[in-house]
Protein backbone atom coordinates (compact mmCIF):
# COMPACT_ATOMS: atom_id res chain seq x y z
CA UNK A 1 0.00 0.00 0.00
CA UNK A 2 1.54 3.57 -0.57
CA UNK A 3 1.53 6.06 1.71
CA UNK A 4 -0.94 8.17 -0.14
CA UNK A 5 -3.52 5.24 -0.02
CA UNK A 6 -2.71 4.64 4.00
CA UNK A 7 -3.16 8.00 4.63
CA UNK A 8 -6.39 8.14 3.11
CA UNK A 9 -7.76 5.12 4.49
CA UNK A 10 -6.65 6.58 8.09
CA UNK A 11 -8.42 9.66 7.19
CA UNK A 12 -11.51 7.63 6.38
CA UNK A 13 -11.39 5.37 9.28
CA UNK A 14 -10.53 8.20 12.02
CA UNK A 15 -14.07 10.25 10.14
CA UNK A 16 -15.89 7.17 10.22
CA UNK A 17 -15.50 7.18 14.02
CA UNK A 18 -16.73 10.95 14.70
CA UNK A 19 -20.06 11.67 16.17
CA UNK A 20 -21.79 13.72 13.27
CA UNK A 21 -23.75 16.37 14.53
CA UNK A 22 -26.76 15.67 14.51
CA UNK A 23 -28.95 17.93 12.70
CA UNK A 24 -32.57 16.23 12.98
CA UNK A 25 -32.42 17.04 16.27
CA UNK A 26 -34.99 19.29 18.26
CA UNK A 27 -32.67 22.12 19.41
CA UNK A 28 -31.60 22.51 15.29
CA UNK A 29 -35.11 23.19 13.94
CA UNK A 30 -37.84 26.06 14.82
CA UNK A 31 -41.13 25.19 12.78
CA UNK A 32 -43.93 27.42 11.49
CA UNK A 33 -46.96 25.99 10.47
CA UNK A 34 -50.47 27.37 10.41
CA UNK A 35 -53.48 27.65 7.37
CA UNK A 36 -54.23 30.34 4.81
CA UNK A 37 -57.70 31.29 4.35
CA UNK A 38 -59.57 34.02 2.11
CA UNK A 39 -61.53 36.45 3.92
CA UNK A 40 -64.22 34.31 3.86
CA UNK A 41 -62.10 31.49 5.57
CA UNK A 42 -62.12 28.85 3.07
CA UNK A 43 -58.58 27.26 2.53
CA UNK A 44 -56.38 28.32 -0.09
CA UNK A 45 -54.38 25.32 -2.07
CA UNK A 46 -50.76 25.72 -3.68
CA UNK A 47 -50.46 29.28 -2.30
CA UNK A 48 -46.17 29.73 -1.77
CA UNK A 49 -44.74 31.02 1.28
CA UNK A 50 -41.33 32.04 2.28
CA UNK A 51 -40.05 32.12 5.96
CA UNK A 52 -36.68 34.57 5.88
CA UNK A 53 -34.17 34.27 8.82
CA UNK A 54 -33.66 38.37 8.85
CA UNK A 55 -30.45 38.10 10.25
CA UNK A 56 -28.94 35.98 7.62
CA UNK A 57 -31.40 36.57 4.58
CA UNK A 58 -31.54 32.94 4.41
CA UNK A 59 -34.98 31.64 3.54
CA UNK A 60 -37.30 28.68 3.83
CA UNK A 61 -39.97 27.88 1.10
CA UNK A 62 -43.16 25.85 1.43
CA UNK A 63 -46.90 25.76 -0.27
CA UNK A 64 -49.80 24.92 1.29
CA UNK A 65 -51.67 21.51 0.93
CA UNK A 66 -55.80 21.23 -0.15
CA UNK A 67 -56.91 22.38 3.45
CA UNK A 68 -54.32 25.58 2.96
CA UNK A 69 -52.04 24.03 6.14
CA UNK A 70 -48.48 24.93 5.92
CA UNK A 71 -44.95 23.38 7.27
CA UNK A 72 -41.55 25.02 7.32
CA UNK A 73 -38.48 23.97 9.29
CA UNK A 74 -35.65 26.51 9.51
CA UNK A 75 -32.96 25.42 10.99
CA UNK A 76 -32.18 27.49 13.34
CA UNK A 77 -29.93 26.12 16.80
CA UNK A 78 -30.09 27.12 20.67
CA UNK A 79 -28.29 30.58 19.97
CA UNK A 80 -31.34 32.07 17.22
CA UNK A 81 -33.23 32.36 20.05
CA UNK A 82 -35.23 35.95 19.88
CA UNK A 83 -33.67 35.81 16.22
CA UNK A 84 -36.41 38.08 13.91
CA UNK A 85 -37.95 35.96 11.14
CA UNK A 86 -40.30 37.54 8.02
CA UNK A 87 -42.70 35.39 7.00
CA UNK A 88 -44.32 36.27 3.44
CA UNK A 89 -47.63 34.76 1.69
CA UNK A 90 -47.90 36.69 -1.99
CA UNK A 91 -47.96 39.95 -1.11
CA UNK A 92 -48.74 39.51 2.83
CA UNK A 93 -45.96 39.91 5.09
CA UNK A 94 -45.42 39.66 8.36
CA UNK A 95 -42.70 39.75 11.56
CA UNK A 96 -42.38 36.75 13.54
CA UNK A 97 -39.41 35.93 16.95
CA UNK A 98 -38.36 32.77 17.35
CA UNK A 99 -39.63 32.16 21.13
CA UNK A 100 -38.21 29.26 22.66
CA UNK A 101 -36.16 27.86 25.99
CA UNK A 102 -32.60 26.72 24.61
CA UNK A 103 -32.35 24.90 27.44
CA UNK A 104 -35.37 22.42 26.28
CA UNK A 105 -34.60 20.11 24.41
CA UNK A 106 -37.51 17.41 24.33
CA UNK A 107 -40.04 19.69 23.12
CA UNK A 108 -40.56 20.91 19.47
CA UNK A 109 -40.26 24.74 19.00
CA UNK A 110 -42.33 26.57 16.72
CA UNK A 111 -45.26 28.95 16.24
CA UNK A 112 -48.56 28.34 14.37
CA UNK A 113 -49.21 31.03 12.12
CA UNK A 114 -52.67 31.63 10.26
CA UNK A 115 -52.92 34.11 7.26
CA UNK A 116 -56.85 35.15 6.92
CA UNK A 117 -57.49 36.97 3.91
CA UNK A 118 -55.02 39.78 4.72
CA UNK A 119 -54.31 39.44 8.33
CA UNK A 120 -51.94 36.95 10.51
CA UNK A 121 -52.71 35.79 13.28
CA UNK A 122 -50.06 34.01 15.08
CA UNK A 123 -51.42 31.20 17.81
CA UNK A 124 -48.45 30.00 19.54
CA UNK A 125 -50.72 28.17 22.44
CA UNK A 126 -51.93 25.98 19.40
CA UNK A 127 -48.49 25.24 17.94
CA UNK A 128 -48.45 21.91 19.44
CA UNK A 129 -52.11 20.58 18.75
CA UNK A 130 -51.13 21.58 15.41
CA UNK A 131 -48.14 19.98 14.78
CA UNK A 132 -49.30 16.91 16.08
CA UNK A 133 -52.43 16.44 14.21
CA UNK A 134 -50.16 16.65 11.33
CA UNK A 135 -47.11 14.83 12.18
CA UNK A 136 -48.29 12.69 14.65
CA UNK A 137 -46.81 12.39 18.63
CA UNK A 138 -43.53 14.62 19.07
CA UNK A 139 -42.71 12.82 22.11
CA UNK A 140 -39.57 11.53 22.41
């Protein structure tokens, strides 16, 4: 074997043996969900939305399903807490905070978010409910 080849195969081996962190984790991921609605409040299918992380400009895109409900996970770790987030649905826009403990983490972090016909209303008490109606459990 030449050295080039052992020294790649040690490189390999020593990686292969180094916790990768691990991104699926709770404390990595802040998730908004929520519906849009016309004014009237029926639900409004394949309507785009865009979460933007305002201190980066990085952004998140989703669309809503037949019943207008809407996912998006930013990643975003124990130090974006308070971190300002814009979330946009056509032409609506509004300012969101990611509110969360850093020091949890069992418990999913998020906001529910509706849009109805022009106005958000965010529901953080029914983040939860939400999510798990449409994930299922998120205990650990």
């Amino acid at each position: 074997m030449t050295r080039a080849a052992a020294l790649v195969l040690l490189v390999v081996l020593t990686l292969a043996g180094t916790p990768v962190a691990a991104e699926h984790e709770v404390y990595y991921r802040y998730v908004v969900l929520g519906f849009v609605k016309d004014a009237r409040g029926h639900a409004l299918s394949g309507r785009e939305l865009e979460l933007i992380r305002d201190k980066t400009g990085f952004s998140y895109l989703a669309a809503t399903d037949e019943q207008g409900f809407f996912l998006i996970i930013a990643r975003l770790g124990d130090e974006s807490a308070g971190e300002a987030l814009t979330l946009k649905v056509g032409s609506a826009v509004t300012r969101l905070r990611a509110s969360f403990d850093p020091a949890n983490h069992r418990d999913d972090r998020g906001t529910r978010v509706d849009l109805e016909g022009v106005k958000f209303v965010e529901r953080s008490a029914q983040f939860r409910s939400t999510l798990v109606d449409a994930v299922g459990t998120t205990q650990r």
